[in-house]
C-alpha atoms as a PDB file:
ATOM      1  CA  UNK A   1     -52.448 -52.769 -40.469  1.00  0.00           C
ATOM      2  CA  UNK A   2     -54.400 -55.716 -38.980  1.00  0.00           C
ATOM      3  CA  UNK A   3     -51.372 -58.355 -40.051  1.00  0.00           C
ATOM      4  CA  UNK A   4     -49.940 -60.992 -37.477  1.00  0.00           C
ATOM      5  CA  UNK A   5     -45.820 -59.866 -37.242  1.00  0.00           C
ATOM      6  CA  UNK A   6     -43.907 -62.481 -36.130  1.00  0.00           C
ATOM      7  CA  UNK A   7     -39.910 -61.680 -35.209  1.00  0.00           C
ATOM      8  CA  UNK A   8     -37.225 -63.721 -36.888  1.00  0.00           C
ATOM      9  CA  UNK A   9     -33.652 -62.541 -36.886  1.00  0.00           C
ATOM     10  CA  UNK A  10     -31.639 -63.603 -38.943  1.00  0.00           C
ATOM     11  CA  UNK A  11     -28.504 -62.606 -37.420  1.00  0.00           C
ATOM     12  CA  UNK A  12     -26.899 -61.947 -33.941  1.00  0.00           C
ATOM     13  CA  UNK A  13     -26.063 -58.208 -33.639  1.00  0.00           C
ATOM     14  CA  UNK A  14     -22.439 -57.913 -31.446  1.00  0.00           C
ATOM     15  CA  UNK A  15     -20.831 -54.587 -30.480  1.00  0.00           C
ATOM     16  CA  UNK A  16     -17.114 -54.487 -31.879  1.00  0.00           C
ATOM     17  CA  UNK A  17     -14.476 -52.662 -29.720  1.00  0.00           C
ATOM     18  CA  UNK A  18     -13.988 -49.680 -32.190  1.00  0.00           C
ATOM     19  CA  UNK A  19     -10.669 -47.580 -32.163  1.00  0.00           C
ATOM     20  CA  UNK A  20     -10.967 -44.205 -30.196  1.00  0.00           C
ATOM     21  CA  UNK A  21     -12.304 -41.599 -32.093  1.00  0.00           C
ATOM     22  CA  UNK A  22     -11.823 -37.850 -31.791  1.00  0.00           C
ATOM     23  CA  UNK A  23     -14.974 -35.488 -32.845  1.00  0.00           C
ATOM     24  CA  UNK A  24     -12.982 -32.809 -33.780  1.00  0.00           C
ATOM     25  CA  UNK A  25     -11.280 -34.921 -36.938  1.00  0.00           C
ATOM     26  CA  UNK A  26     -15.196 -34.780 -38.637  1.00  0.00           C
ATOM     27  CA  UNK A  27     -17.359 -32.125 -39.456  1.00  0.00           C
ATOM     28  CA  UNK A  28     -20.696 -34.648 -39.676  1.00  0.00           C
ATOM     29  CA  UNK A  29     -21.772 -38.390 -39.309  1.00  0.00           C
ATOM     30  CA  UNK A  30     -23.485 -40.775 -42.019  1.00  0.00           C
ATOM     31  CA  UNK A  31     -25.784 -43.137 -40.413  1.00  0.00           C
ATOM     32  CA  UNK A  32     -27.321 -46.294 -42.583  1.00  0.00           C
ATOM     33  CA  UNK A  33     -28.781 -47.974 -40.289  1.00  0.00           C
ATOM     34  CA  UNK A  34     -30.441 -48.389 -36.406  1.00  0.00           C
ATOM     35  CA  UNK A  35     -27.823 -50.743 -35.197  1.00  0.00           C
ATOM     36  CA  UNK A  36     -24.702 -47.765 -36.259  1.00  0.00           C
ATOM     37  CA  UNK A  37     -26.221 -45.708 -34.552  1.00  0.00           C
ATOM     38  CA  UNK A  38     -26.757 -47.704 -31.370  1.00  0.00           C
ATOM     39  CA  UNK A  39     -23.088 -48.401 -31.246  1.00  0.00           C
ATOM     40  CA  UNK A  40     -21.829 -45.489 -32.806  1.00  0.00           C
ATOM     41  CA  UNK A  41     -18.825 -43.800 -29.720  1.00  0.00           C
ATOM     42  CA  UNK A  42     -19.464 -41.701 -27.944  1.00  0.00           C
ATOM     43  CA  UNK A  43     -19.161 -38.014 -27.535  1.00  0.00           C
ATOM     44  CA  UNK A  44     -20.426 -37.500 -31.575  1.00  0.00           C
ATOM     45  CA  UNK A  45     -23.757 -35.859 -30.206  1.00  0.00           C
ATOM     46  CA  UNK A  46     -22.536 -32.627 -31.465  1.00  0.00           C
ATOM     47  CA  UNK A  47     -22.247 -33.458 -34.897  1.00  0.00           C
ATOM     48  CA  UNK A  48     -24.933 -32.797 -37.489  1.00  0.00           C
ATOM     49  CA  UNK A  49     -26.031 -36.781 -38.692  1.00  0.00           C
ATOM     50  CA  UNK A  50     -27.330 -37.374 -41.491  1.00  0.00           C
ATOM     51  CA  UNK A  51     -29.280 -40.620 -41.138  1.00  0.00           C
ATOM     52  CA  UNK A  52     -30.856 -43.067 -43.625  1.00  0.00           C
ATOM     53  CA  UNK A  53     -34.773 -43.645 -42.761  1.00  0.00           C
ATOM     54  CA  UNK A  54     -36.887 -42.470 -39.729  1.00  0.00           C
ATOM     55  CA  UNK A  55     -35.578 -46.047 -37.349  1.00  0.00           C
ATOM     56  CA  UNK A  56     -32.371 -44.923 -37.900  1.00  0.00           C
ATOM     57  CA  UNK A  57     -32.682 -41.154 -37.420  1.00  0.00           C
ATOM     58  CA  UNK A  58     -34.678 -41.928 -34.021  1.00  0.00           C
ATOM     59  CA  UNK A  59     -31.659 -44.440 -33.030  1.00  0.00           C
ATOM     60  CA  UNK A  60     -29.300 -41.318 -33.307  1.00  0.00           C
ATOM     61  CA  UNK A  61     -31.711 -39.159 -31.722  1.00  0.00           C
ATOM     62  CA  UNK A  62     -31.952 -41.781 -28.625  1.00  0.00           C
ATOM     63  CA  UNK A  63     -28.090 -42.210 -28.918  1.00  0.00           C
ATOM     64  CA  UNK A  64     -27.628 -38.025 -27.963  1.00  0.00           C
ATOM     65  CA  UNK A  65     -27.125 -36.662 -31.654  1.00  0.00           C
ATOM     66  CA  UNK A  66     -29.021 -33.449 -31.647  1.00  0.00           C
ATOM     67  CA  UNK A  67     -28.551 -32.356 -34.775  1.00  0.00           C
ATOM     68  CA  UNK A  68     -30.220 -34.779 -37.463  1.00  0.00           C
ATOM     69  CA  UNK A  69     -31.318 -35.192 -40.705  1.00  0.00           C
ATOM     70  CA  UNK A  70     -33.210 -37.512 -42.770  1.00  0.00           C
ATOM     71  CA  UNK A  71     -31.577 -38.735 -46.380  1.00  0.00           C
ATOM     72  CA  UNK A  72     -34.327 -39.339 -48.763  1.00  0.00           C
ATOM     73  CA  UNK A  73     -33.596 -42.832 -49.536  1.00  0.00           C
ATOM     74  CA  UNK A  74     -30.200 -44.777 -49.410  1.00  0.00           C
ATOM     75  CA  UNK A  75     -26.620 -44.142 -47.858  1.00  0.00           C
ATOM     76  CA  UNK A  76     -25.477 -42.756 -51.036  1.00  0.00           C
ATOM     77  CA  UNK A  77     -28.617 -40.174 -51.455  1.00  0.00           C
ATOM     78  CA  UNK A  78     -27.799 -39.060 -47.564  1.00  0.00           C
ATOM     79  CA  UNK A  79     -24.145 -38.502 -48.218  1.00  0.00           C
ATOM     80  CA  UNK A  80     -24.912 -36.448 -50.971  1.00  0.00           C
ATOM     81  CA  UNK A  81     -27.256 -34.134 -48.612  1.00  0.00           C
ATOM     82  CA  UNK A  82     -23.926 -34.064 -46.299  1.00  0.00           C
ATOM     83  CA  UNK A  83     -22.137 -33.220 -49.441  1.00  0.00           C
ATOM     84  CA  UNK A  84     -24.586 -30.499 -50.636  1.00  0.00           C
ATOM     85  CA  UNK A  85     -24.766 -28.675 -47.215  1.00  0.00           C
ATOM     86  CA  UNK A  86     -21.035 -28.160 -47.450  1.00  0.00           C
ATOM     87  CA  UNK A  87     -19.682 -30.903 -45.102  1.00  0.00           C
ATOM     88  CA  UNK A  88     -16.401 -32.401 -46.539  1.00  0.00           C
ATOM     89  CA  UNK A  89     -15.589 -35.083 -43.582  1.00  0.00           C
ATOM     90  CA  UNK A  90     -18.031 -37.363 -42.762  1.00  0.00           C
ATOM     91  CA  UNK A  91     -17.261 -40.518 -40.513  1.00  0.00           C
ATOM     92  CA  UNK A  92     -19.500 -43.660 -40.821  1.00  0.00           C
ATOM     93  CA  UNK A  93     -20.208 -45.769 -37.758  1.00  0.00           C
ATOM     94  CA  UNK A  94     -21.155 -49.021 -39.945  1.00  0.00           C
ATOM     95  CA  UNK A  95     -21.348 -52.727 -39.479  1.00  0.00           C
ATOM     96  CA  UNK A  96     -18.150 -55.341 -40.196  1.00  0.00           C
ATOM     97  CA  UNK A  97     -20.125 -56.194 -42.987  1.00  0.00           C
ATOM     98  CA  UNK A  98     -21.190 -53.037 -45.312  1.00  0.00           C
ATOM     99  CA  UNK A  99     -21.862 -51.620 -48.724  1.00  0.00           C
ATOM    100  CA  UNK A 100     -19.000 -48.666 -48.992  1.00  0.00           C
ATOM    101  CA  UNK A 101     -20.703 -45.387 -49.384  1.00  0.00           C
ATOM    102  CA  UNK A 102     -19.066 -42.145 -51.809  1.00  0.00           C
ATOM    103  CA  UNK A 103     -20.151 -38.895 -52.650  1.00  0.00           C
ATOM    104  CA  UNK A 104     -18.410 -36.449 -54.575  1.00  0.00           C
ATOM    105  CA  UNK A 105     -16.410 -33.950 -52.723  1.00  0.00           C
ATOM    106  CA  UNK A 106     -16.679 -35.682 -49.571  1.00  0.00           C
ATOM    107  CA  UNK A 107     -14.260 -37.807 -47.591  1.00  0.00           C
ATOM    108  CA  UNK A 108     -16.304 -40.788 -45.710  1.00  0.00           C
ATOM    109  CA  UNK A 109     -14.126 -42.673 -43.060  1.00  0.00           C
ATOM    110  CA  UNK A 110     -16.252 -45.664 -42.204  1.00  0.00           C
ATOM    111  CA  UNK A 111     -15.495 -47.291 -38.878  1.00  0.00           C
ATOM    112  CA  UNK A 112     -17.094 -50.744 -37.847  1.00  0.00           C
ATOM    113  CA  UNK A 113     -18.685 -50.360 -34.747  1.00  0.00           C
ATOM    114  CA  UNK A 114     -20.864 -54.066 -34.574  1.00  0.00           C
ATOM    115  CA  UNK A 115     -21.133 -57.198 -36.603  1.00  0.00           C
ATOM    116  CA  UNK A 116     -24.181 -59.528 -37.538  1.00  0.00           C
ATOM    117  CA  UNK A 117     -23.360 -63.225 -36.437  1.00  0.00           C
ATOM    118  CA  UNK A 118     -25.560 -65.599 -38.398  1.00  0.00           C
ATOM    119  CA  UNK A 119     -27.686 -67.496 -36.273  1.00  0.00           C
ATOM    120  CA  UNK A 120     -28.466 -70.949 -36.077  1.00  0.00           C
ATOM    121  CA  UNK A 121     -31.158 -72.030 -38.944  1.00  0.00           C
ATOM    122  CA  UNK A 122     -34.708 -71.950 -37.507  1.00  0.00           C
ATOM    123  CA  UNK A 123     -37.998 -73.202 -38.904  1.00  0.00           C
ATOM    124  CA  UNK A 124     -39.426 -70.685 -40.996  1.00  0.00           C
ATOM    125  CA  UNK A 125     -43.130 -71.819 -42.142  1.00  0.00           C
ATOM    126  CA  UNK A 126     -45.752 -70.511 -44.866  1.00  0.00           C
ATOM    127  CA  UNK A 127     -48.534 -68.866 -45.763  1.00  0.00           C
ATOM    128  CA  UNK A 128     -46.612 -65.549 -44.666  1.00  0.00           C
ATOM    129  CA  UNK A 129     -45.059 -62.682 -46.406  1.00  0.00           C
ATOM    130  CA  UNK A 130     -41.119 -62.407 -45.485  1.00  0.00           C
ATOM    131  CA  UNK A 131     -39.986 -58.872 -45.257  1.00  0.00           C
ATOM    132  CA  UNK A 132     -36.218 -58.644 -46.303  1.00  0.00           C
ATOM    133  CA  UNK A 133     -34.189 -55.466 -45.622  1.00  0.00           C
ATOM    134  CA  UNK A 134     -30.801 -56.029 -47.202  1.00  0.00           C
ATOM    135  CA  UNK A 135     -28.845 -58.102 -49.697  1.00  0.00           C
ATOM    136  CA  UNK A 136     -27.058 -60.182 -46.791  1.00  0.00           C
ATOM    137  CA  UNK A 137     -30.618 -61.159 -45.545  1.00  0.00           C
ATOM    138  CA  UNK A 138     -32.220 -62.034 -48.500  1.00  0.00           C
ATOM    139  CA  UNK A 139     -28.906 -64.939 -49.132  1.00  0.00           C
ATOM    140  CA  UNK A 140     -29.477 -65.802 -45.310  1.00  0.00           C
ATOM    141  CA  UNK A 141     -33.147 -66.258 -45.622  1.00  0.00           C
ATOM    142  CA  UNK A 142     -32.789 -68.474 -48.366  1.00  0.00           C
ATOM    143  CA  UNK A 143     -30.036 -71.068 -47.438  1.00  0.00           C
ATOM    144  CA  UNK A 144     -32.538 -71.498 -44.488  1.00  0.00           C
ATOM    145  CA  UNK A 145     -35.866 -71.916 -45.985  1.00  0.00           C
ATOM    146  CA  UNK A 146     -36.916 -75.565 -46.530  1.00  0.00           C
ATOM    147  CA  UNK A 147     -39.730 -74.501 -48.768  1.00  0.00           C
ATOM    148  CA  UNK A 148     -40.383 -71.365 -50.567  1.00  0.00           C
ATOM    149  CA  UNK A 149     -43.678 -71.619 -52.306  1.00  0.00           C
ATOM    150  CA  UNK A 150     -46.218 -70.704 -49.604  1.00  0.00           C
ATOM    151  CA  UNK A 151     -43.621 -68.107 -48.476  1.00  0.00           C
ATOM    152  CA  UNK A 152     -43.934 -64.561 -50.591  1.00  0.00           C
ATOM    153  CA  UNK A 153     -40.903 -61.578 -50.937  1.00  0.00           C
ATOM    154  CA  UNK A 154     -40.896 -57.941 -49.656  1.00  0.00           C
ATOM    155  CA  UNK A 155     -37.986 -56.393 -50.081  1.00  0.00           C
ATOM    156  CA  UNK A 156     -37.070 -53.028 -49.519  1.00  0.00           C
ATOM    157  CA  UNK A 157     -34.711 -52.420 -52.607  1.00  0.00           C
ATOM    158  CA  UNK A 158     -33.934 -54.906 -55.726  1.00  0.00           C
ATOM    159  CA  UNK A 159     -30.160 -56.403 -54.443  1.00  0.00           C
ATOM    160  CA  UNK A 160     -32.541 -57.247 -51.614  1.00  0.00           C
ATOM    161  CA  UNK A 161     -34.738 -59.506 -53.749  1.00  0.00           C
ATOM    162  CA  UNK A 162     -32.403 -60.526 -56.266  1.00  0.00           C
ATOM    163  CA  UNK A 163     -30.078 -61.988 -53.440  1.00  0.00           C
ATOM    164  CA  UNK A 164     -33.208 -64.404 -51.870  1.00  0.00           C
ATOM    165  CA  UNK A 165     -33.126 -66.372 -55.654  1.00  0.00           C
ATOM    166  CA  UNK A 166     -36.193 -67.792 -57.047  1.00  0.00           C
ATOM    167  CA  UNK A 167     -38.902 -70.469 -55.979  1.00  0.00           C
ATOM    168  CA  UNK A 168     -40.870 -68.110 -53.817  1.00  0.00           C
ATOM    169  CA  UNK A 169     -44.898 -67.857 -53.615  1.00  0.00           C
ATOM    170  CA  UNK A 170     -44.496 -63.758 -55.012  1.00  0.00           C
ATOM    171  CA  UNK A 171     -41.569 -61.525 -54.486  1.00  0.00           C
ATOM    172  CA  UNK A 172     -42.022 -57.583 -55.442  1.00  0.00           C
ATOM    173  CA  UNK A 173     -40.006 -55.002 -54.238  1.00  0.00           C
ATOM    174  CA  UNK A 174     -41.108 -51.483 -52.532  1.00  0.00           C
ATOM    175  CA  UNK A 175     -41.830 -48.419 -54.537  1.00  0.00           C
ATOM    176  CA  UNK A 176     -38.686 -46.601 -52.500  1.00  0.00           C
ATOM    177  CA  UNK A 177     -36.143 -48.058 -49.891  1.00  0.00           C
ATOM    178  CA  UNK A 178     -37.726 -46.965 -47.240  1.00  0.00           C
ATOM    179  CA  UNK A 179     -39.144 -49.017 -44.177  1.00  0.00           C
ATOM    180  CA  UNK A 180     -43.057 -47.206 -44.338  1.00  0.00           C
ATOM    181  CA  UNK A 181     -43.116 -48.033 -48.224  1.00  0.00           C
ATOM    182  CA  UNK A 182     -41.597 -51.928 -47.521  1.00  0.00           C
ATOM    183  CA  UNK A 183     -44.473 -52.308 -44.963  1.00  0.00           C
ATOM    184  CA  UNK A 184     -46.957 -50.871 -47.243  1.00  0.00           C
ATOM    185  CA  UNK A 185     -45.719 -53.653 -50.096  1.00  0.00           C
ATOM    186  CA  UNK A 186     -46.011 -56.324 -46.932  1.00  0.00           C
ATOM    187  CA  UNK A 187     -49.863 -55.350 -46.188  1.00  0.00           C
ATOM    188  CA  UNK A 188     -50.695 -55.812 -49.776  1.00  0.00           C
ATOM    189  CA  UNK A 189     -49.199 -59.220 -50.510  1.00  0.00           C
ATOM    190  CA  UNK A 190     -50.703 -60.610 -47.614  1.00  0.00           C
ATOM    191  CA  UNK A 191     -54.520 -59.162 -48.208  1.00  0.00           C
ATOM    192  CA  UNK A 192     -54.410 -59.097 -51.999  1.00  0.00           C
ATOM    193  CA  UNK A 193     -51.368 -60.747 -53.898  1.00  0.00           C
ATOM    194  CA  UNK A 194     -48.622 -60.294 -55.747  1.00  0.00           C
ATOM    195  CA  UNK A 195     -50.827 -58.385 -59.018  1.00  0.00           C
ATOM    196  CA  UNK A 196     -52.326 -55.690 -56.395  1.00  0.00           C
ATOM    197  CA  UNK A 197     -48.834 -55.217 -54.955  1.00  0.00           C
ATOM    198  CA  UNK A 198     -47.007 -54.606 -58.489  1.00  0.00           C
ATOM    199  CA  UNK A 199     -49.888 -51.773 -59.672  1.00  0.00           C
ATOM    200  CA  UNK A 200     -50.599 -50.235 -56.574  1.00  0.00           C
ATOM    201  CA  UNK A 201     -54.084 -51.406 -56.393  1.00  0.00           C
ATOM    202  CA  UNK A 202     -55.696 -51.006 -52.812  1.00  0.00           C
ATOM    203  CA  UNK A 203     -57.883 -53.946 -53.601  1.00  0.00           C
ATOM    204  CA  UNK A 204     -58.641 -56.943 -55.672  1.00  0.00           C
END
């Protein structure tokens, strides 16, 4: 897209020693994000996924699941695909830290399988366009900001952008929580502003 990315995490991702699991007590995983499916156990490969976004449906593909499918948007909208394809047991490989997922007619078993450390505060500068992915980010990314106003918001779903607070140069949120559609929101603040971004334009 002709921007400059520049890597900045936020957090410290750790593997947590998980209790055994046995396949055969699940009919199906739910995946919402890269990093459960990294350190989901082993021996789930057999399982159909379903998997939140296309970073974390090629995690479980890397990770040996063969059978997998894409949820349309969010953890709840890719439980309900589970749900609607007639699988009743689902188990969750998720982080320490998580939003609970539910569907009706389904029984979800979530099992923390890594946790995000904080990291130490760095020095995050402006002009730039921040790109925030969760609720838990957008509260990190603000205790550690010094100054907001030459920095503008992209986040990928509203608790995303509420949770940063207010200050910032421009903060919009994508048209669907989806990582394509947040970087799409990204390449417009930075070329053309925070007006462009809202309507869609492709130019000023």
């Amino acid at each position: 897209m002709g921007l400059a990315p520049v890597v900045a995490p936020l957090f410290a991702i750790r593997p947590l020693a998980a209790r055994p699991v046995d396949p055969a007590d699940y009919d199906s995983v739910l995946l919402t994000s890269a990093n459960g499916a990294r350190h989901a156990p082993e021996g789930l490969g057999d399982l159909p996924c379903f998997a939140v976004g296309e970073s974390t449906a090629a995690a479980a593909r890397r990770r040996g699941f063969a059978d997998v499918r894409t949820g349309p948007s969010d953890g709840a909208a890719a439980a309900a695909l589970a749900a609607a394809a007639g699988f009743q047991r689902i188990l969750h490989p998720c982080g320490r830290d998580h939003l609970p997922v539910a569907a009706p007619g389904v029984a979800i078993e979530r099992l923390a399988v890594y946790s995000a450390e904080p990291l130490p505060p760095a020095r995050f500068e402006g002009p730039a366009v921040a790109m925030i992915h969760s609720a838990r980010a957008g509260r990190r990314f603000g205790e550690v900001v010094a100054d907001r106003s030459a920095i503008a918001i992209a986040a990928i779903a509203e608790a995303a952008a509420d949770s940063a607070g207010d200050g910032w140069a421009a903060k919009a949120v994508a048209a669907e929580p989806r990582d394509h559609a947040l970087l799409e929101l990204a390449a417009k603040l930075c070329n053309y502003g925070l007006e462009e971004a809202k309507d869609g334009s492709d130019g000023p």
